[in-house]
C-alpha atoms as a PDB file:
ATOM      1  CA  UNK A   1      17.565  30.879  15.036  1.00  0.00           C
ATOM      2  CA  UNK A   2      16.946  28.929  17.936  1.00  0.00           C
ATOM      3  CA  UNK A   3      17.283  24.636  18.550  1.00  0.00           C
ATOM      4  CA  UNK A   4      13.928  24.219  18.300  1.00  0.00           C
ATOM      5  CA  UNK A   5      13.371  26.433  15.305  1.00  0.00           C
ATOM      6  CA  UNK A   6      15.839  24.653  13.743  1.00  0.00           C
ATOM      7  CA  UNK A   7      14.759  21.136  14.819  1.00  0.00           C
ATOM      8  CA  UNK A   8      11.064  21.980  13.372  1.00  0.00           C
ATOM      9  CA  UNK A   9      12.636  23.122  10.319  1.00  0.00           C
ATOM     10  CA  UNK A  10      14.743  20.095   9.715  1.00  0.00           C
ATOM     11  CA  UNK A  11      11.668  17.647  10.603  1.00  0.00           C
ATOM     12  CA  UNK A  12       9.360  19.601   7.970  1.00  0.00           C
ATOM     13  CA  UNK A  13      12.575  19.540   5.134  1.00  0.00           C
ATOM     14  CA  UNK A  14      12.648  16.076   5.759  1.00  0.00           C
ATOM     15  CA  UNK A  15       8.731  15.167   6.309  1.00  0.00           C
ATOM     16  CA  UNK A  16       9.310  16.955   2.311  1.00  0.00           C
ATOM     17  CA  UNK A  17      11.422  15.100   1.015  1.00  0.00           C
ATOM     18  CA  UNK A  18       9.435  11.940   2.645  1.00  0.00           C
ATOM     19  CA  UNK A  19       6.471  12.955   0.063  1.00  0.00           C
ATOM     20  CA  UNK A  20       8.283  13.748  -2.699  1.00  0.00           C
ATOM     21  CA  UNK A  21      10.010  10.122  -2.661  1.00  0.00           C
ATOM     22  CA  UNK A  22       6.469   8.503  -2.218  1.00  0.00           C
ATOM     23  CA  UNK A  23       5.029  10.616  -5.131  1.00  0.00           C
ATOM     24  CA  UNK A  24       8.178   9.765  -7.490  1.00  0.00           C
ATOM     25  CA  UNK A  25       8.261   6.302  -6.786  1.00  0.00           C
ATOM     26  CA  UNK A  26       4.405   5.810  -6.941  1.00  0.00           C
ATOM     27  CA  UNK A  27       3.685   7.854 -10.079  1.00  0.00           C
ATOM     28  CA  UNK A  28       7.523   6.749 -12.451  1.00  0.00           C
ATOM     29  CA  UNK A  29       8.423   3.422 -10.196  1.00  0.00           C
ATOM     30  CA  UNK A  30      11.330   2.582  -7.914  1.00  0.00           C
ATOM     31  CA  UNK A  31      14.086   2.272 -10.406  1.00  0.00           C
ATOM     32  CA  UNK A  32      13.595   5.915 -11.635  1.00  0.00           C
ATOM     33  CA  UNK A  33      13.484   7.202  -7.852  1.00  0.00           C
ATOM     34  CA  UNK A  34      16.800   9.047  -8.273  1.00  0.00           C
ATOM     35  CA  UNK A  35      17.778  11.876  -5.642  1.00  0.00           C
ATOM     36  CA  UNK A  36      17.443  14.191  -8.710  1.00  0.00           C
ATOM     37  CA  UNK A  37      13.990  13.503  -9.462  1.00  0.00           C
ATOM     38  CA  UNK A  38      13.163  13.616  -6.005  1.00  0.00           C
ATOM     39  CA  UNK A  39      15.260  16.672  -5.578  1.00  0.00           C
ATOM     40  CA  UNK A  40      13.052  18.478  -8.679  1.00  0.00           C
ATOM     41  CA  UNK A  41       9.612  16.536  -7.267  1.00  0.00           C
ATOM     42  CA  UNK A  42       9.862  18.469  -3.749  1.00  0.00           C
ATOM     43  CA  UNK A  43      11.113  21.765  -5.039  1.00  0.00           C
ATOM     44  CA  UNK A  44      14.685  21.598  -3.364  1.00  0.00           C
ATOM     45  CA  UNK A  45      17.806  23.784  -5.043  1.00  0.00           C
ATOM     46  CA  UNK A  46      20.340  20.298  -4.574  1.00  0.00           C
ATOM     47  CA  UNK A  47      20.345  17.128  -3.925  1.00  0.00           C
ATOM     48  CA  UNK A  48      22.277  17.683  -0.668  1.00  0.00           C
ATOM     49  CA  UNK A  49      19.550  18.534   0.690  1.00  0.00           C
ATOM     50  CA  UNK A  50      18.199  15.237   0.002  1.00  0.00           C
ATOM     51  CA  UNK A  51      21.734  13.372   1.612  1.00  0.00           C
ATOM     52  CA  UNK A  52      21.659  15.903   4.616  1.00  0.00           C
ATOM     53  CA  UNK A  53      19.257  14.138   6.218  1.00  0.00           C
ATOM     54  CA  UNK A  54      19.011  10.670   4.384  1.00  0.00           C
ATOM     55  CA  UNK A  55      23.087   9.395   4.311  1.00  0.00           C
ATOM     56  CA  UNK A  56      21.698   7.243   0.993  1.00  0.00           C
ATOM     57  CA  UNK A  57      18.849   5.244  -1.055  1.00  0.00           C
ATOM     58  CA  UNK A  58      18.841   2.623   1.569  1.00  0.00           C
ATOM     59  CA  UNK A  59      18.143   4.726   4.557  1.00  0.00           C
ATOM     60  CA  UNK A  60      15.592   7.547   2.470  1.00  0.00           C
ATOM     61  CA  UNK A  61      13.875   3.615   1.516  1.00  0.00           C
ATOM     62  CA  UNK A  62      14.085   2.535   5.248  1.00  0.00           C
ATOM     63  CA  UNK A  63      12.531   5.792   6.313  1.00  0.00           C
ATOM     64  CA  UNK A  64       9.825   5.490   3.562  1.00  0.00           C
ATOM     65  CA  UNK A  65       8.758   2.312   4.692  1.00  0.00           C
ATOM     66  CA  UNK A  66       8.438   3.342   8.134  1.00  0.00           C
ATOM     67  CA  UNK A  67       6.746   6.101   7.287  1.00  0.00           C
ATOM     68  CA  UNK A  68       4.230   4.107   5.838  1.00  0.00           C
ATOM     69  CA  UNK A  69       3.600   1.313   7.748  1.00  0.00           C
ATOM     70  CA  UNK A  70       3.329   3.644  10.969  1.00  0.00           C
ATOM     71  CA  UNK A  71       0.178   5.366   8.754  1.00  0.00           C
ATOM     72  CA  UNK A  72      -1.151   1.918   8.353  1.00  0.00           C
ATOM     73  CA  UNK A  73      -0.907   1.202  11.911  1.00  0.00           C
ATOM     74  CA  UNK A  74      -1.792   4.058  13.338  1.00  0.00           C
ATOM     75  CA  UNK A  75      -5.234   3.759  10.789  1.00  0.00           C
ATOM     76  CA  UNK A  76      -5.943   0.417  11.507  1.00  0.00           C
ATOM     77  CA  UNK A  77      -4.796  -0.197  14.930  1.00  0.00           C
ATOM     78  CA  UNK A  78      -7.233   3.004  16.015  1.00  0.00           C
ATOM     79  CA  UNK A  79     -10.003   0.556  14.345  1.00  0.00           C
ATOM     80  CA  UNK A  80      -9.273  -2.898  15.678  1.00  0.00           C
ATOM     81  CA  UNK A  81      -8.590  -1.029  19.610  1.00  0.00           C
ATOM     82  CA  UNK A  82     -12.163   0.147  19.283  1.00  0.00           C
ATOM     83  CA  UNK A  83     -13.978  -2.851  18.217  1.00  0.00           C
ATOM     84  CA  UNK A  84     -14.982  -5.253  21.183  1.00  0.00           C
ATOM     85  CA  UNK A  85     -15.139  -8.786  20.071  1.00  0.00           C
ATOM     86  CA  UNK A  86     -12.142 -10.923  18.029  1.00  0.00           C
ATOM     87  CA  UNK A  87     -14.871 -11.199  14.872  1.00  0.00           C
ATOM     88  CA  UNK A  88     -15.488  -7.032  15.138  1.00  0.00           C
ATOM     89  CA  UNK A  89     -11.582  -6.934  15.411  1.00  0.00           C
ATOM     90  CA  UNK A  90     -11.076  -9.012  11.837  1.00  0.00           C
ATOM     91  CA  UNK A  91     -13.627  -7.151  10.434  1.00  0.00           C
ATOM     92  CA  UNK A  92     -12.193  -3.521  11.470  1.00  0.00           C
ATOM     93  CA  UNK A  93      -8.841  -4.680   9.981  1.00  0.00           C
ATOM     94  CA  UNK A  94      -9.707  -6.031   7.049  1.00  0.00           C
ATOM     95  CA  UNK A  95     -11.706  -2.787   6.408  1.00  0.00           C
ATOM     96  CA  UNK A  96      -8.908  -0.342   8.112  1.00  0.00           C
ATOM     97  CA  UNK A  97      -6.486  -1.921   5.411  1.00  0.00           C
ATOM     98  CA  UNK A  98      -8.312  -1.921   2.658  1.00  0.00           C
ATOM     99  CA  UNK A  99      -9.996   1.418   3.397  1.00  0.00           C
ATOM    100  CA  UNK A 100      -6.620   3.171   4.093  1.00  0.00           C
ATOM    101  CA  UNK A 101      -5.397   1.463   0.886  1.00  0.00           C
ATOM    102  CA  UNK A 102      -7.801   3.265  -0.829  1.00  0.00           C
ATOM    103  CA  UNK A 103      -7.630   6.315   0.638  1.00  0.00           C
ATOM    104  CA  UNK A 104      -3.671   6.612   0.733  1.00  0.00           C
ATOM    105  CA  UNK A 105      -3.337   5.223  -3.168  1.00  0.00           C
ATOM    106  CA  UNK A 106       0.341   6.652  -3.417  1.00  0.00           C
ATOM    107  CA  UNK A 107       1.862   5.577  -0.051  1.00  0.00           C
ATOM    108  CA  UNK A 108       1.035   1.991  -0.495  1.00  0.00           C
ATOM    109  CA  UNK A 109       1.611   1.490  -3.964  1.00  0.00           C
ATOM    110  CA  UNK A 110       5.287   3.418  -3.546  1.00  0.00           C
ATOM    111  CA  UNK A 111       5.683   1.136  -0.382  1.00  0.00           C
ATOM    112  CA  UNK A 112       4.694  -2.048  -2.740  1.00  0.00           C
ATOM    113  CA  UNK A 113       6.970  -1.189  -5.468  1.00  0.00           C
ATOM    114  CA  UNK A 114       9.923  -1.154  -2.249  1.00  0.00           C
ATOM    115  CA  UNK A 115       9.122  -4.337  -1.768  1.00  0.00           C
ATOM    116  CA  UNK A 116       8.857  -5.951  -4.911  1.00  0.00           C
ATOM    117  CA  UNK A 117      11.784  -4.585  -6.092  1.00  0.00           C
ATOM    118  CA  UNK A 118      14.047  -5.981  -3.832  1.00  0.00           C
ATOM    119  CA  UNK A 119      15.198  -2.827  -2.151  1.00  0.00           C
ATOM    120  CA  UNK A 120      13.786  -3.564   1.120  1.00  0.00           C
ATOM    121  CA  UNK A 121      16.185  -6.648   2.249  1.00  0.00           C
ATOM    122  CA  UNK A 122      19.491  -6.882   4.064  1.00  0.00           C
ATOM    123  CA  UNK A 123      17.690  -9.079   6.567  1.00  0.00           C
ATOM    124  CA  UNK A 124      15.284  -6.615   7.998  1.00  0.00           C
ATOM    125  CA  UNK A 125      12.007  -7.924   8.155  1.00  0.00           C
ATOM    126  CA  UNK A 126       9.371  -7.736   5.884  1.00  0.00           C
ATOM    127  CA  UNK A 127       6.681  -4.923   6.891  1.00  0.00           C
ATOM    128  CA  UNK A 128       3.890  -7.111   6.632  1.00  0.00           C
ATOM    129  CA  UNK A 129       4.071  -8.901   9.975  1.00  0.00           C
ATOM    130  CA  UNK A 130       0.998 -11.109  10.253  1.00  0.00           C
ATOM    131  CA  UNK A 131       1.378 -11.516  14.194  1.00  0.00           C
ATOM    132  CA  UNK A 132      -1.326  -9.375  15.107  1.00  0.00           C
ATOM    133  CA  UNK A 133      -3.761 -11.168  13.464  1.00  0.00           C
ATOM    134  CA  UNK A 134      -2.777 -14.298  14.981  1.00  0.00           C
ATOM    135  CA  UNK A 135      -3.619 -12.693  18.301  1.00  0.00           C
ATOM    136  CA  UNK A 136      -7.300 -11.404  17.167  1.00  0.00           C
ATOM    137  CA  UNK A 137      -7.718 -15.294  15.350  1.00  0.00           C
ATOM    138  CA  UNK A 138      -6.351 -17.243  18.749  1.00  0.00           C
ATOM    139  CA  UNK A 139      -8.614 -14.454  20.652  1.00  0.00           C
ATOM    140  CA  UNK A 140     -11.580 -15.980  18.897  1.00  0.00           C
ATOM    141  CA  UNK A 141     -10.202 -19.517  19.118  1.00  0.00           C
ATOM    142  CA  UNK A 142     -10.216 -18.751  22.696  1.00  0.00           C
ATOM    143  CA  UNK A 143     -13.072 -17.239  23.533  1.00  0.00           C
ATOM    144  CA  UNK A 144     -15.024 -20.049  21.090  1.00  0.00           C
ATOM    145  CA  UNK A 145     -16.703 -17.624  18.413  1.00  0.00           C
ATOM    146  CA  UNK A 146     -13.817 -18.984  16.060  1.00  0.00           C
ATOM    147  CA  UNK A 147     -13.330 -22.852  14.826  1.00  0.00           C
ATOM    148  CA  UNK A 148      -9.974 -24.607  15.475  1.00  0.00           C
ATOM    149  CA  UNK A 149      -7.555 -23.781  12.041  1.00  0.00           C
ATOM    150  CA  UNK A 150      -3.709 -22.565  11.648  1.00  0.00           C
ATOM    151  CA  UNK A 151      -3.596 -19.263  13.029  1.00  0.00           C
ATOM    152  CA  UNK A 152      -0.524 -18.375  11.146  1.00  0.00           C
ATOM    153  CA  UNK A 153      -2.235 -20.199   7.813  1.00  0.00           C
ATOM    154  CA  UNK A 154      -5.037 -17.952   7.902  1.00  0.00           C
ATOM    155  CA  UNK A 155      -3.589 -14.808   9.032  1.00  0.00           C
ATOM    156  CA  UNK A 156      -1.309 -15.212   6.362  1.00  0.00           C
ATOM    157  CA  UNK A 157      -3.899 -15.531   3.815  1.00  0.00           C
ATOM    158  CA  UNK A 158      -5.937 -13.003   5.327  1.00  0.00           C
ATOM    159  CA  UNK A 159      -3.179 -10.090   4.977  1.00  0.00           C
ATOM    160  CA  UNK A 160      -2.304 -11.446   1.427  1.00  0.00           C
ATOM    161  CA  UNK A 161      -5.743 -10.956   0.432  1.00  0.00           C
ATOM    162  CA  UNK A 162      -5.579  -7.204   1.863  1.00  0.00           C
ATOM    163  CA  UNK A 163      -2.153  -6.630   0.623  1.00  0.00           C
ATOM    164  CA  UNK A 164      -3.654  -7.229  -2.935  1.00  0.00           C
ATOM    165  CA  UNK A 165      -5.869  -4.031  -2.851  1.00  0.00           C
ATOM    166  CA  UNK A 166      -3.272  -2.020  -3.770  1.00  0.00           C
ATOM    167  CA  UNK A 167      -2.758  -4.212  -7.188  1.00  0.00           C
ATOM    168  CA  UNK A 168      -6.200  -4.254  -7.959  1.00  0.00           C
ATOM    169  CA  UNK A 169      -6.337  -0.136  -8.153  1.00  0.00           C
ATOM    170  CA  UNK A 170      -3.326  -0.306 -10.052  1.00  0.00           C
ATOM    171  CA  UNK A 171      -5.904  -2.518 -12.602  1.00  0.00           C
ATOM    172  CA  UNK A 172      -8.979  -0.848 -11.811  1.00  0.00           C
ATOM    173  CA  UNK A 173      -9.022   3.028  -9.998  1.00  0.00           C
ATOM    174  CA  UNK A 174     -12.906   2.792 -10.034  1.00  0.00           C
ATOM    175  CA  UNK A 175     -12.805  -0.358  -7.828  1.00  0.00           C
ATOM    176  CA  UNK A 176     -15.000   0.341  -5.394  1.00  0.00           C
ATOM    177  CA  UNK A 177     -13.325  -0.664  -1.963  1.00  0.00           C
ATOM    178  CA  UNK A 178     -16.105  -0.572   0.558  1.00  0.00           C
ATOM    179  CA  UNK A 179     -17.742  -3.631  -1.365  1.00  0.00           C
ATOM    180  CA  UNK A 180     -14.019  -5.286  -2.245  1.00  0.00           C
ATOM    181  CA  UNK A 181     -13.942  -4.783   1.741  1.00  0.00           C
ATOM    182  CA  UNK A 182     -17.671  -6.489   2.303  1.00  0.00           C
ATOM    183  CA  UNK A 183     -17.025  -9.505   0.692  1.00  0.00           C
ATOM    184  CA  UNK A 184     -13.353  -9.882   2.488  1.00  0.00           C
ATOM    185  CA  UNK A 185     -14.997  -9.532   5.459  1.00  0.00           C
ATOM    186  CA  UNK A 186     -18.061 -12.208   4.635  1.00  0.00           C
ATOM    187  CA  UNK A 187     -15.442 -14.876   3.590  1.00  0.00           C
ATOM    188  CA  UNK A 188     -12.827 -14.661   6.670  1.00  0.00           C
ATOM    189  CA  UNK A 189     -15.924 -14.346   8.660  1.00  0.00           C
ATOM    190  CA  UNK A 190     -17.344 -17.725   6.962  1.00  0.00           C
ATOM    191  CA  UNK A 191     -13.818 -19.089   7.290  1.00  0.00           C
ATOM    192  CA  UNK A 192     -13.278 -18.914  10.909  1.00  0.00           C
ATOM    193  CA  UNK A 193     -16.795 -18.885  12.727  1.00  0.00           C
ATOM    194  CA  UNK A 194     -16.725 -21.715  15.085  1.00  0.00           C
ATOM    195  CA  UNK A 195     -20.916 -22.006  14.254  1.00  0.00           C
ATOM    196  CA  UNK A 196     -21.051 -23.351  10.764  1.00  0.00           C
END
């Protein structure tokens, strides 16, 4: 077997065991999220399969949340690069997020359950980083389409309200996002529009 044979092997064993962890700790919760359930969840003979390429909980989490987040991004960012003007920009966020949140029902409510349990600390930052918002809000300060506010105040409150999508399909799976979406969209968009 050759390097890259075995490099493409090792990336789709661990890509695997990636899925199974979101699945597990989506569908029984983060505190039941042991390597043996995950083990039995992606079909793997031993959990050293698991720690051959994770050295414990902390890094598999880590990698989970990366893993995530980088879907998020990728999703969103995709939306916001195409959209032309700072108000098109909120708009295409608020929709990627919720949209993707939607869509992608067990990554972001296992990434969630990371969070709220606690396991995603030892001073690493928190994966909701609300800077790029601030740009596309200062953007529209700038260019004078948005009203004069606390950038970080609203882009905080903006990616709260998006962050709570995941909760509300935990209460309601029939929610129906593209109007949740809509009416995010129509209050930011009320909220920061210099012409009131």
């Amino acid at each position: 077997m050759q390097v890259t044979e075995r490099s493409a092997a090792a990336t789709a064993r661990r890509a695997q065991v990636l899925e199974a962890t979101i699945d597990v700790v989506a569908e029984d919760g983060f505190a039941k999220a042991s390597f043996a359930r995950i083990c039995e969840r992606a079909g793997l003979s031993s959990t050293r399969l698991i720690s051959y390429h994770f050295a414990g909980k902390a890094e598999l989490v880590a990698a989970l949340v990366e893993h995530v987040v980088a879907g998020i991004g990728d999703h969103v960012g995709a939306l916001v690069m195409a959209a032309e003007t700072p108000g098109e920009r909120l708009r295409a966020y608020i929709e990627g997020v919720v949209g993707y949140a939607d869509t992608h029902r067990a990554p972001m409510s296992a990434l969630l359950q990371v969070v709220m349990s606690g396991a995603w600390g030892d001073g690493r930052p928190a994966p909701s980083d609300v800077s790029h918002l601030e740009r596309i809000l200062a953007d529209g300060q700038r260019s004078g389409a948005m009203r004069e506010f606390d950038t970080h105040v609203m882009a905080s409150t903006i990616q709260r309200a998006v962050e709570a999508v995941p909760f509300q399909l935990e209460a309601d799976a029939d929610l129906d996002c593209t109007a949740y979406a809509a009416e995010l969209v129509e209050l930011f968009d009320r909220a920061t529009r210099a012409d009131q």
